[in-house]
N, C-alpha and C. Protein backbone atom coordinates (compact mmCIF):
# COMPACT_ATOMS: atom_id res chain seq x y z
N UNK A 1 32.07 50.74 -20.45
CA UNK A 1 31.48 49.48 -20.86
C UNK A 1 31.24 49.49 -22.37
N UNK A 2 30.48 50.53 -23.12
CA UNK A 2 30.71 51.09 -24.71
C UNK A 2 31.41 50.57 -25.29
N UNK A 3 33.19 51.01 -24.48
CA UNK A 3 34.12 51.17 -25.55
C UNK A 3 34.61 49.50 -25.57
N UNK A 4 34.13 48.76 -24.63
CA UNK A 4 34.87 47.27 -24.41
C UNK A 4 33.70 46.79 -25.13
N UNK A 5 32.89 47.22 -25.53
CA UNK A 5 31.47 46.35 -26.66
C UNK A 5 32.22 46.36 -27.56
N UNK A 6 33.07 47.68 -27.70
CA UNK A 6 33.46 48.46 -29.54
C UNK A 6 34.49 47.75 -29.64
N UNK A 7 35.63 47.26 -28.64
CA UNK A 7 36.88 46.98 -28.92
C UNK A 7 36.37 45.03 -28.96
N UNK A 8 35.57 44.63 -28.26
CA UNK A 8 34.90 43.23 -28.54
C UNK A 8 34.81 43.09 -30.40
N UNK A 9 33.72 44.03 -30.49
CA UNK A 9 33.30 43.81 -32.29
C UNK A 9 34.80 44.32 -33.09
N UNK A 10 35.61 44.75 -32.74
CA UNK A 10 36.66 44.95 -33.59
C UNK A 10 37.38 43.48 -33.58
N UNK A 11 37.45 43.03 -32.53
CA UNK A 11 38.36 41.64 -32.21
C UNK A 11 37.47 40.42 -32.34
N UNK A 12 36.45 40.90 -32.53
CA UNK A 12 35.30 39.60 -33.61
C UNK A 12 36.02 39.50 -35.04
N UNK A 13 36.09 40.47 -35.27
CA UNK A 13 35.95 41.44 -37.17
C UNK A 13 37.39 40.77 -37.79
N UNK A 14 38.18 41.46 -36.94
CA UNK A 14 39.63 40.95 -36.58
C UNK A 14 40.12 39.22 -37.03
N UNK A 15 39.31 38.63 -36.04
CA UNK A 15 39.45 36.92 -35.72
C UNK A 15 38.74 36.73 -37.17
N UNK A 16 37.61 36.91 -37.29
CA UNK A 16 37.12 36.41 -38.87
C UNK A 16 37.45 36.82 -40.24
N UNK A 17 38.21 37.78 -39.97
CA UNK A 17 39.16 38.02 -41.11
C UNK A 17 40.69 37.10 -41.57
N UNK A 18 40.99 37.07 -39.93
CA UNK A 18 42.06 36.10 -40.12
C UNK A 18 41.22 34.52 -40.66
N UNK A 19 40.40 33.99 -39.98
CA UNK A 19 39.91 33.09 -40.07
C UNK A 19 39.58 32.56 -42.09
N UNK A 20 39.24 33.58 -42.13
CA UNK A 20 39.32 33.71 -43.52
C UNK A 20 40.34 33.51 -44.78
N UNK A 21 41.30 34.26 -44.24
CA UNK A 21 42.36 34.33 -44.98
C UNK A 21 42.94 32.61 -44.18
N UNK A 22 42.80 32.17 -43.26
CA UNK A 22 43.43 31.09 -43.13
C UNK A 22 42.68 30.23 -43.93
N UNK A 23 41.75 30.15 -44.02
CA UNK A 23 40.28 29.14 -45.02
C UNK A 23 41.23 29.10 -46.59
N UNK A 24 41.34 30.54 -46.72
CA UNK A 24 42.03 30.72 -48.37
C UNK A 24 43.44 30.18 -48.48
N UNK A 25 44.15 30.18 -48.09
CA UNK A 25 45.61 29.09 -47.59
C UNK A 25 45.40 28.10 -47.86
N UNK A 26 44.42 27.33 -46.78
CA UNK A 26 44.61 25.95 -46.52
C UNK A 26 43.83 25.17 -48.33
N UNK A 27 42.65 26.31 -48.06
CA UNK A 27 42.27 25.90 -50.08
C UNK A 27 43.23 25.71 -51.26
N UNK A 28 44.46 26.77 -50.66
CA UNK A 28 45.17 27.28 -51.91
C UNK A 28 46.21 25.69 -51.46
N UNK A 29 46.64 25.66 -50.30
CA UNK A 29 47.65 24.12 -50.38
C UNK A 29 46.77 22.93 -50.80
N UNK A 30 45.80 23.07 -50.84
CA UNK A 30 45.02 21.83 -51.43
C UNK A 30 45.03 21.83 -53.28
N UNK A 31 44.71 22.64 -53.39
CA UNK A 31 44.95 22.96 -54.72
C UNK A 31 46.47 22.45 -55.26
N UNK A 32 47.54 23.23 -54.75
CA UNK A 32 48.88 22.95 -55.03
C UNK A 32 49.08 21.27 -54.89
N UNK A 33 48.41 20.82 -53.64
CA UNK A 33 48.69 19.41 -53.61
C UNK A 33 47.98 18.44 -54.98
N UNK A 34 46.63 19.46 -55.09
CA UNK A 34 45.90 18.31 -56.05
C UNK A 34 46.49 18.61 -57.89
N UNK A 35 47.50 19.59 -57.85
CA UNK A 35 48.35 19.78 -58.95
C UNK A 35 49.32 19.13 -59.16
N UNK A 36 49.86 18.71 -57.92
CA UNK A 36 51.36 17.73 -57.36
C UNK A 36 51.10 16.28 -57.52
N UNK A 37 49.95 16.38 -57.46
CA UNK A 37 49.15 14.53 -57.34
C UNK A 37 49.17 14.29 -59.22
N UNK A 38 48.20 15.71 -60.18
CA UNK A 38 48.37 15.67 -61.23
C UNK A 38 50.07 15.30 -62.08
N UNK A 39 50.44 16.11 -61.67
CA UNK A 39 51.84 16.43 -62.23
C UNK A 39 52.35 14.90 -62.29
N UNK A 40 52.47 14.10 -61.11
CA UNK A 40 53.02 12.73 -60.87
C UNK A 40 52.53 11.39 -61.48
N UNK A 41 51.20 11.69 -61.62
CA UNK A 41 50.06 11.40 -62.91
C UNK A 41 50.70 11.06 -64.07
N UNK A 42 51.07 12.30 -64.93
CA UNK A 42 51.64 13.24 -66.25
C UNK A 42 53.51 11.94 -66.11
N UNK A 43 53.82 11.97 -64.79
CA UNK A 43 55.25 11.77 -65.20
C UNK A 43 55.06 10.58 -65.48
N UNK A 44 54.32 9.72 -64.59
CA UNK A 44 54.24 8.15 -64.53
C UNK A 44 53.50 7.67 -66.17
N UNK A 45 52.29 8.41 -66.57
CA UNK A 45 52.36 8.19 -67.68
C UNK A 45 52.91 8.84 -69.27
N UNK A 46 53.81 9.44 -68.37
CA UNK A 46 54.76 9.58 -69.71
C UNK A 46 55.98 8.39 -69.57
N UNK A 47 56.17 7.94 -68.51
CA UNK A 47 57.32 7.01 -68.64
C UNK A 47 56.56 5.49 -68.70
N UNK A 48 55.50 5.46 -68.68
CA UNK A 48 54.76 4.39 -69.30
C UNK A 48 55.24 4.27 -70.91
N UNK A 49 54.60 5.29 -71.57
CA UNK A 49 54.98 5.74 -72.79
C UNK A 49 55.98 5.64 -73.79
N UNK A 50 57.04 6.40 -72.57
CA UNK A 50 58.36 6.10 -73.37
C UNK A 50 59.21 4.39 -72.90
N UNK A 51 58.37 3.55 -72.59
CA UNK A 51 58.76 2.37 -72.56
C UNK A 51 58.14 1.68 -73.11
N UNK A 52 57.52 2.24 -74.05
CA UNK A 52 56.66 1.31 -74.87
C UNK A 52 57.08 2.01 -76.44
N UNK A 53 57.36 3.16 -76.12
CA UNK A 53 58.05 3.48 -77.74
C UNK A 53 59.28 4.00 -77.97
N UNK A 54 60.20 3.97 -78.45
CA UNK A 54 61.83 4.36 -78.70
C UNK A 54 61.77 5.50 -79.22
N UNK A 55 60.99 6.46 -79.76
CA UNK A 55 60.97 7.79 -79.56
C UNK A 55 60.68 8.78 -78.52
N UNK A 56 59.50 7.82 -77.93
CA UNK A 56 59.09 8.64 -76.61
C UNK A 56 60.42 8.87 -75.82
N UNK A 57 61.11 7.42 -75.83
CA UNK A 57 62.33 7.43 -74.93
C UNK A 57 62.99 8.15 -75.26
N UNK A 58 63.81 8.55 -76.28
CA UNK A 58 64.76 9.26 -76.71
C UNK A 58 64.09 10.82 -76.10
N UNK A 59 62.86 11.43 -76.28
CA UNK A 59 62.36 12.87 -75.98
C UNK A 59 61.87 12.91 -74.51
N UNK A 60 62.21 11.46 -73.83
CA UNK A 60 61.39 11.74 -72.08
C UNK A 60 63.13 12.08 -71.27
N UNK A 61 63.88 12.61 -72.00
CA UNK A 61 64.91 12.89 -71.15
C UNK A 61 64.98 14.33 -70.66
N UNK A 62 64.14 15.53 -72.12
CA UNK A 62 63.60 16.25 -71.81
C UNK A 62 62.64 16.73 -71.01
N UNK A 63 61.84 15.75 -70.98
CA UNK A 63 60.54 16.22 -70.21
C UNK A 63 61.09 15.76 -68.79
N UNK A 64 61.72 14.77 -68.67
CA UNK A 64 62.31 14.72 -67.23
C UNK A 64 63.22 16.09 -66.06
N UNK A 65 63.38 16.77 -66.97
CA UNK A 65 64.04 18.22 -66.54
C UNK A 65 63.22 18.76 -66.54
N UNK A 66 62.24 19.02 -67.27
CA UNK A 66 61.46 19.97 -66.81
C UNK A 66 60.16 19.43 -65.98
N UNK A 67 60.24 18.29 -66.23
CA UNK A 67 58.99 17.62 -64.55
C UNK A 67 60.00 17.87 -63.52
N UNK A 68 61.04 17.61 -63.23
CA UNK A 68 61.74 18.18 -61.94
C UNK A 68 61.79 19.43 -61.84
N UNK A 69 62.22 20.40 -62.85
CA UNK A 69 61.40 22.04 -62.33
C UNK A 69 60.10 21.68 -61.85
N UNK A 70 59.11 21.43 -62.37
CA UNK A 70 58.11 22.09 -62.01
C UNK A 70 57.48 20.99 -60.70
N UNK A 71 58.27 20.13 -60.36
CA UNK A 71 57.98 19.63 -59.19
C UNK A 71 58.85 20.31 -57.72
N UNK A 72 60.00 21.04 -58.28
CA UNK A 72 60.94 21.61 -57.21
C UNK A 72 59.42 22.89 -56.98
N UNK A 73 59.05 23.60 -58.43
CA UNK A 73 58.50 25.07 -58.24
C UNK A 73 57.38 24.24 -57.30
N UNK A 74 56.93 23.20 -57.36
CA UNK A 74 55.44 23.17 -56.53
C UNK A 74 55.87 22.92 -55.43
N UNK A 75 57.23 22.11 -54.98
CA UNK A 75 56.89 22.05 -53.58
C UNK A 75 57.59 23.11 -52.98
N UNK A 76 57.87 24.31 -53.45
CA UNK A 76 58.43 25.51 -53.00
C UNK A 76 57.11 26.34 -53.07
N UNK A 77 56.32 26.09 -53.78
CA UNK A 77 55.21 26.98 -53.33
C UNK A 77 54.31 26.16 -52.20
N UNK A 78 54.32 24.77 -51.97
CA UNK A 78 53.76 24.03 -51.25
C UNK A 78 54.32 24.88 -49.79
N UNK A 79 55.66 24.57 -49.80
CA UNK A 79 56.11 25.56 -48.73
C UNK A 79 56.31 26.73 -47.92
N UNK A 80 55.88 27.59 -48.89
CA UNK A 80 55.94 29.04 -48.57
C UNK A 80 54.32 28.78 -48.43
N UNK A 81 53.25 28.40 -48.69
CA UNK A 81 51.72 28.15 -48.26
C UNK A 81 51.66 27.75 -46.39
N UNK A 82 52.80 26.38 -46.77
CA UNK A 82 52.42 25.89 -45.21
C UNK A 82 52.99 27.03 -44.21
N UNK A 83 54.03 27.70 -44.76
CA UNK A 83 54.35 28.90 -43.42
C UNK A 83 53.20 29.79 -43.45
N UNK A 84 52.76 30.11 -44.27
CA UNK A 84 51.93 30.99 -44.53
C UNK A 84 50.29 30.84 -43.78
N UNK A 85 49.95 29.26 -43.57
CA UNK A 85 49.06 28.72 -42.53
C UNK A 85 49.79 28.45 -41.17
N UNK A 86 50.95 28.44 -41.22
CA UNK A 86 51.10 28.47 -39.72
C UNK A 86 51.23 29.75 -38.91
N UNK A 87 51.40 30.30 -39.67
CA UNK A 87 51.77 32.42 -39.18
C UNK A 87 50.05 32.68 -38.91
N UNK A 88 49.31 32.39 -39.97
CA UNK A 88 47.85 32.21 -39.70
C UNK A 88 47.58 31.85 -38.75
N UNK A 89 47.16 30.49 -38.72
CA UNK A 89 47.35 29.85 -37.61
C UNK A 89 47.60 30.70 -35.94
N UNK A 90 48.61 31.03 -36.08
CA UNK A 90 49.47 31.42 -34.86
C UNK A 90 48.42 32.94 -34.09
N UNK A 91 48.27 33.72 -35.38
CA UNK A 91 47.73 34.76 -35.44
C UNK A 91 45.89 34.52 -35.12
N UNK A 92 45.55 33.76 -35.58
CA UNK A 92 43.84 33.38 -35.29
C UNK A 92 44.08 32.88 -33.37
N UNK A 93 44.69 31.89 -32.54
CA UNK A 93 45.39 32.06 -31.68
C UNK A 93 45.37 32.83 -30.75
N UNK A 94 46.31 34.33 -31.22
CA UNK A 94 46.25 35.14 -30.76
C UNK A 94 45.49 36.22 -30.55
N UNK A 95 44.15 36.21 -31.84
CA UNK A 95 43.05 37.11 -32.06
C UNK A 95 41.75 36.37 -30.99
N UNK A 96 41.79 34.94 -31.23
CA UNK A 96 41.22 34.75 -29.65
C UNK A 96 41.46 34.55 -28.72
N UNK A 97 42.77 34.93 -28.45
CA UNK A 97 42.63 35.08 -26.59
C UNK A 97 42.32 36.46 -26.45
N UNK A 98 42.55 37.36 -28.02
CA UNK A 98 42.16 38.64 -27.15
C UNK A 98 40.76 39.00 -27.23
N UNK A 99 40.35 38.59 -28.13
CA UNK A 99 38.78 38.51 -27.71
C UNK A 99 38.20 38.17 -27.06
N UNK A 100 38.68 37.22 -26.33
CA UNK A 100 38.13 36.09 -24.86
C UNK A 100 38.71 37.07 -23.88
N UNK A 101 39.54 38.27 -23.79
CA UNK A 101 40.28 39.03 -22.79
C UNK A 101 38.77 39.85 -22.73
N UNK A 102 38.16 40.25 -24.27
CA UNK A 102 37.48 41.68 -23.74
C UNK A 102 35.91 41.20 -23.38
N UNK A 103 35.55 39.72 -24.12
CA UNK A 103 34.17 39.20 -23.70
C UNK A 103 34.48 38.67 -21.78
N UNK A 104 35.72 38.47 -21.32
CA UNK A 104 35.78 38.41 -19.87
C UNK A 104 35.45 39.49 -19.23
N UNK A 105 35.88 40.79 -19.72
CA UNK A 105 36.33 41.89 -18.93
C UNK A 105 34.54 42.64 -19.19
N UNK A 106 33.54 42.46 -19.87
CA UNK A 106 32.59 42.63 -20.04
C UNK A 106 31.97 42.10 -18.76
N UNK A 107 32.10 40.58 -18.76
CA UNK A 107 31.39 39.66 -17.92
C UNK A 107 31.68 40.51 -16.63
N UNK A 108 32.97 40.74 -16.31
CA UNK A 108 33.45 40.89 -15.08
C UNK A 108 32.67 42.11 -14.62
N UNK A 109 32.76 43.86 -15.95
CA UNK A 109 31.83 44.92 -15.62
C UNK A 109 30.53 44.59 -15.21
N UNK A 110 29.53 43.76 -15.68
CA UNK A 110 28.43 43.59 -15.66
C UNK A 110 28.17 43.11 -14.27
N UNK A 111 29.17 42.02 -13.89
CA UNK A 111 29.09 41.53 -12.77
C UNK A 111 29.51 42.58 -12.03
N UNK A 112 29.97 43.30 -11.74
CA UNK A 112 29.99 44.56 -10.63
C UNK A 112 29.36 45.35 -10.72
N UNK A 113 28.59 45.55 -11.99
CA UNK A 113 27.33 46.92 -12.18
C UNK A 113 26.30 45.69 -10.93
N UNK A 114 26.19 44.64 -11.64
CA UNK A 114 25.35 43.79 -10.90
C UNK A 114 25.26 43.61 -9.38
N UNK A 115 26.62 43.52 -8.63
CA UNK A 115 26.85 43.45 -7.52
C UNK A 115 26.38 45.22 -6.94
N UNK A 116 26.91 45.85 -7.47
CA UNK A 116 26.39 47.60 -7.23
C UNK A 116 25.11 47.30 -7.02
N UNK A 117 24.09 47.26 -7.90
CA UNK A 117 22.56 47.02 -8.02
C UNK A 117 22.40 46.38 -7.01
N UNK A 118 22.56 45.49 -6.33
CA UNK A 118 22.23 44.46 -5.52
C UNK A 118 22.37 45.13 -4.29
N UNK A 119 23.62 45.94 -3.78
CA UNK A 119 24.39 46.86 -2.44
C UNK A 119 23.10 48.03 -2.55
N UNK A 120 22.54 48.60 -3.78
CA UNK A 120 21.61 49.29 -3.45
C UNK A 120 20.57 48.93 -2.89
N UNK A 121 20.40 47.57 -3.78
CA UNK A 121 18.73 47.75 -3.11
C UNK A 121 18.75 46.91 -1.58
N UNK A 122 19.43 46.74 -0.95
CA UNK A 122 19.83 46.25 -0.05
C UNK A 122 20.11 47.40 1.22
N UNK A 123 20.65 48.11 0.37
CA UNK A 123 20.49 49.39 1.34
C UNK A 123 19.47 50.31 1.49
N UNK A 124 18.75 50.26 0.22
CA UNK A 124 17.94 50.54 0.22
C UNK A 124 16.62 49.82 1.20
N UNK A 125 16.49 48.75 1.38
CA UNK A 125 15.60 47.50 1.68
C UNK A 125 15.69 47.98 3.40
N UNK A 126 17.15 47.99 3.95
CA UNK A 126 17.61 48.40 5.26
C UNK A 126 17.07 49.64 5.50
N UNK A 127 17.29 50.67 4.57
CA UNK A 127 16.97 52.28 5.46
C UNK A 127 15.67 52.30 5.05
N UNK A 128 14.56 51.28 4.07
CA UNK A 128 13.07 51.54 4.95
C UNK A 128 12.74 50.67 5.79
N UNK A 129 13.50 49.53 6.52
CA UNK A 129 13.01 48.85 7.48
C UNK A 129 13.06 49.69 8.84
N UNK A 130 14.19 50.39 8.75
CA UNK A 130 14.91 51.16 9.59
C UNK A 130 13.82 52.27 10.00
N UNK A 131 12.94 53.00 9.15
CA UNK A 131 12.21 53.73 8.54
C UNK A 131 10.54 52.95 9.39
N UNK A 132 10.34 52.26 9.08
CA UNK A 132 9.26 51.41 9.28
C UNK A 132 9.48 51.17 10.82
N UNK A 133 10.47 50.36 10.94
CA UNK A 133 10.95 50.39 12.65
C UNK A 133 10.76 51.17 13.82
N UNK A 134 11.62 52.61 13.03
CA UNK A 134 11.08 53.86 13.89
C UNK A 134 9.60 54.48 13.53
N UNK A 135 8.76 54.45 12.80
CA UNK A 135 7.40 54.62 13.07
C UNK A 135 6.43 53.86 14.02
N UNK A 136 6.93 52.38 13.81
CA UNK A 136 6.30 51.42 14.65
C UNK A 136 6.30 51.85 16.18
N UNK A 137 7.92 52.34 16.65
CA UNK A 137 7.56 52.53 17.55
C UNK A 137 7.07 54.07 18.37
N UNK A 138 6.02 54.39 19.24
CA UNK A 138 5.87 55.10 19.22
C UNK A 138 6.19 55.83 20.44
C-alpha cells in the first residue's frame, strides 16, 4: 500500500510538471501570435506610408521581403509551438489516467483492508456469541 502512495506522488509530480510545461507553450504561442498581430501592424502601416510618399514606395519593396521572412519565420515557429502543445497535451492525458490507475488501486486496497476488518470483527462478534451461548447453557 506504501509503495502505491509513492508511485501516486510520483504521478502527481509527473502530471504537474507536464502541466506546466504545457502552461509555458500555450504562453509562448500567445506571445508569437501577439508578435504576428504586431508585425501585420508594422506592414499595414508601412504601406500606408509608402502611399503617401514616393520614396517610401520606391524602399517598401525591400521591406516587403523581409516582412515575408519574418512572417514565414513566425508562422514556422507558430507551428512547431502548436505540435509542441499537442504532444503536451497528449502526454498530460496520459499522466492522468495513470494517476487515476494508482488513486483507484488505493481505493480498491483500502476497500479490502476494509472488508478484512469487517470479516474479523464479525468473526470475531460470532465466536463470543458462540462463547456466551455455551456458558448460558448449563
Amino acid at each position: 500500500m506504501k509503495a502505491l502512495r509513492t508511485l501516486l506522488k510520483v504521478a502527481k509530480r509527473d502530471l504537474e510538471t507536464l502541466r506546466r510545461a504545457l502552461a509555458e507553450q500555450i504562453q509562448r504561442e500567445t506571445l508569437i501570435e501577439d508578435r504576428m498581430h504586431g508585425h501585420e501592424q508594422a506592414i499595414r502601416a508601412e504601406q500606408q506610408h509608402a502611399a503617401k510618399d514616393y520614396e517610401a514606395q520606391r524602399a517598401y519593396g525591400g521591406f516587403a521581403q523581409v516582412a515575408i521572412q519574418r512572417r514565414k519565420a513566425l508562422a514556422s515557429e507558430r507551428e512547431i509551438v502548436s505540435e509542441e502543445i499537442a504532444r503536451l497535451r497528449a502526454m498530460v492525458a496520459e499522466a492522468h489516467v495513470e494517476m487515476r490507475k494508482f488513486e483507484r488501486l488505493i481505493e480498491l486496497e483500502a476497500a479490502r483492508e476494509k472488508a478484512a476488518a469487517d470479516k474479523r470483527d464479525a468473526a470475531e462478534l460470532d465466536e463470543f456469541a458462540t462463547l456466551r451461548a455455551g456458558r448460558a447453557q448449563p
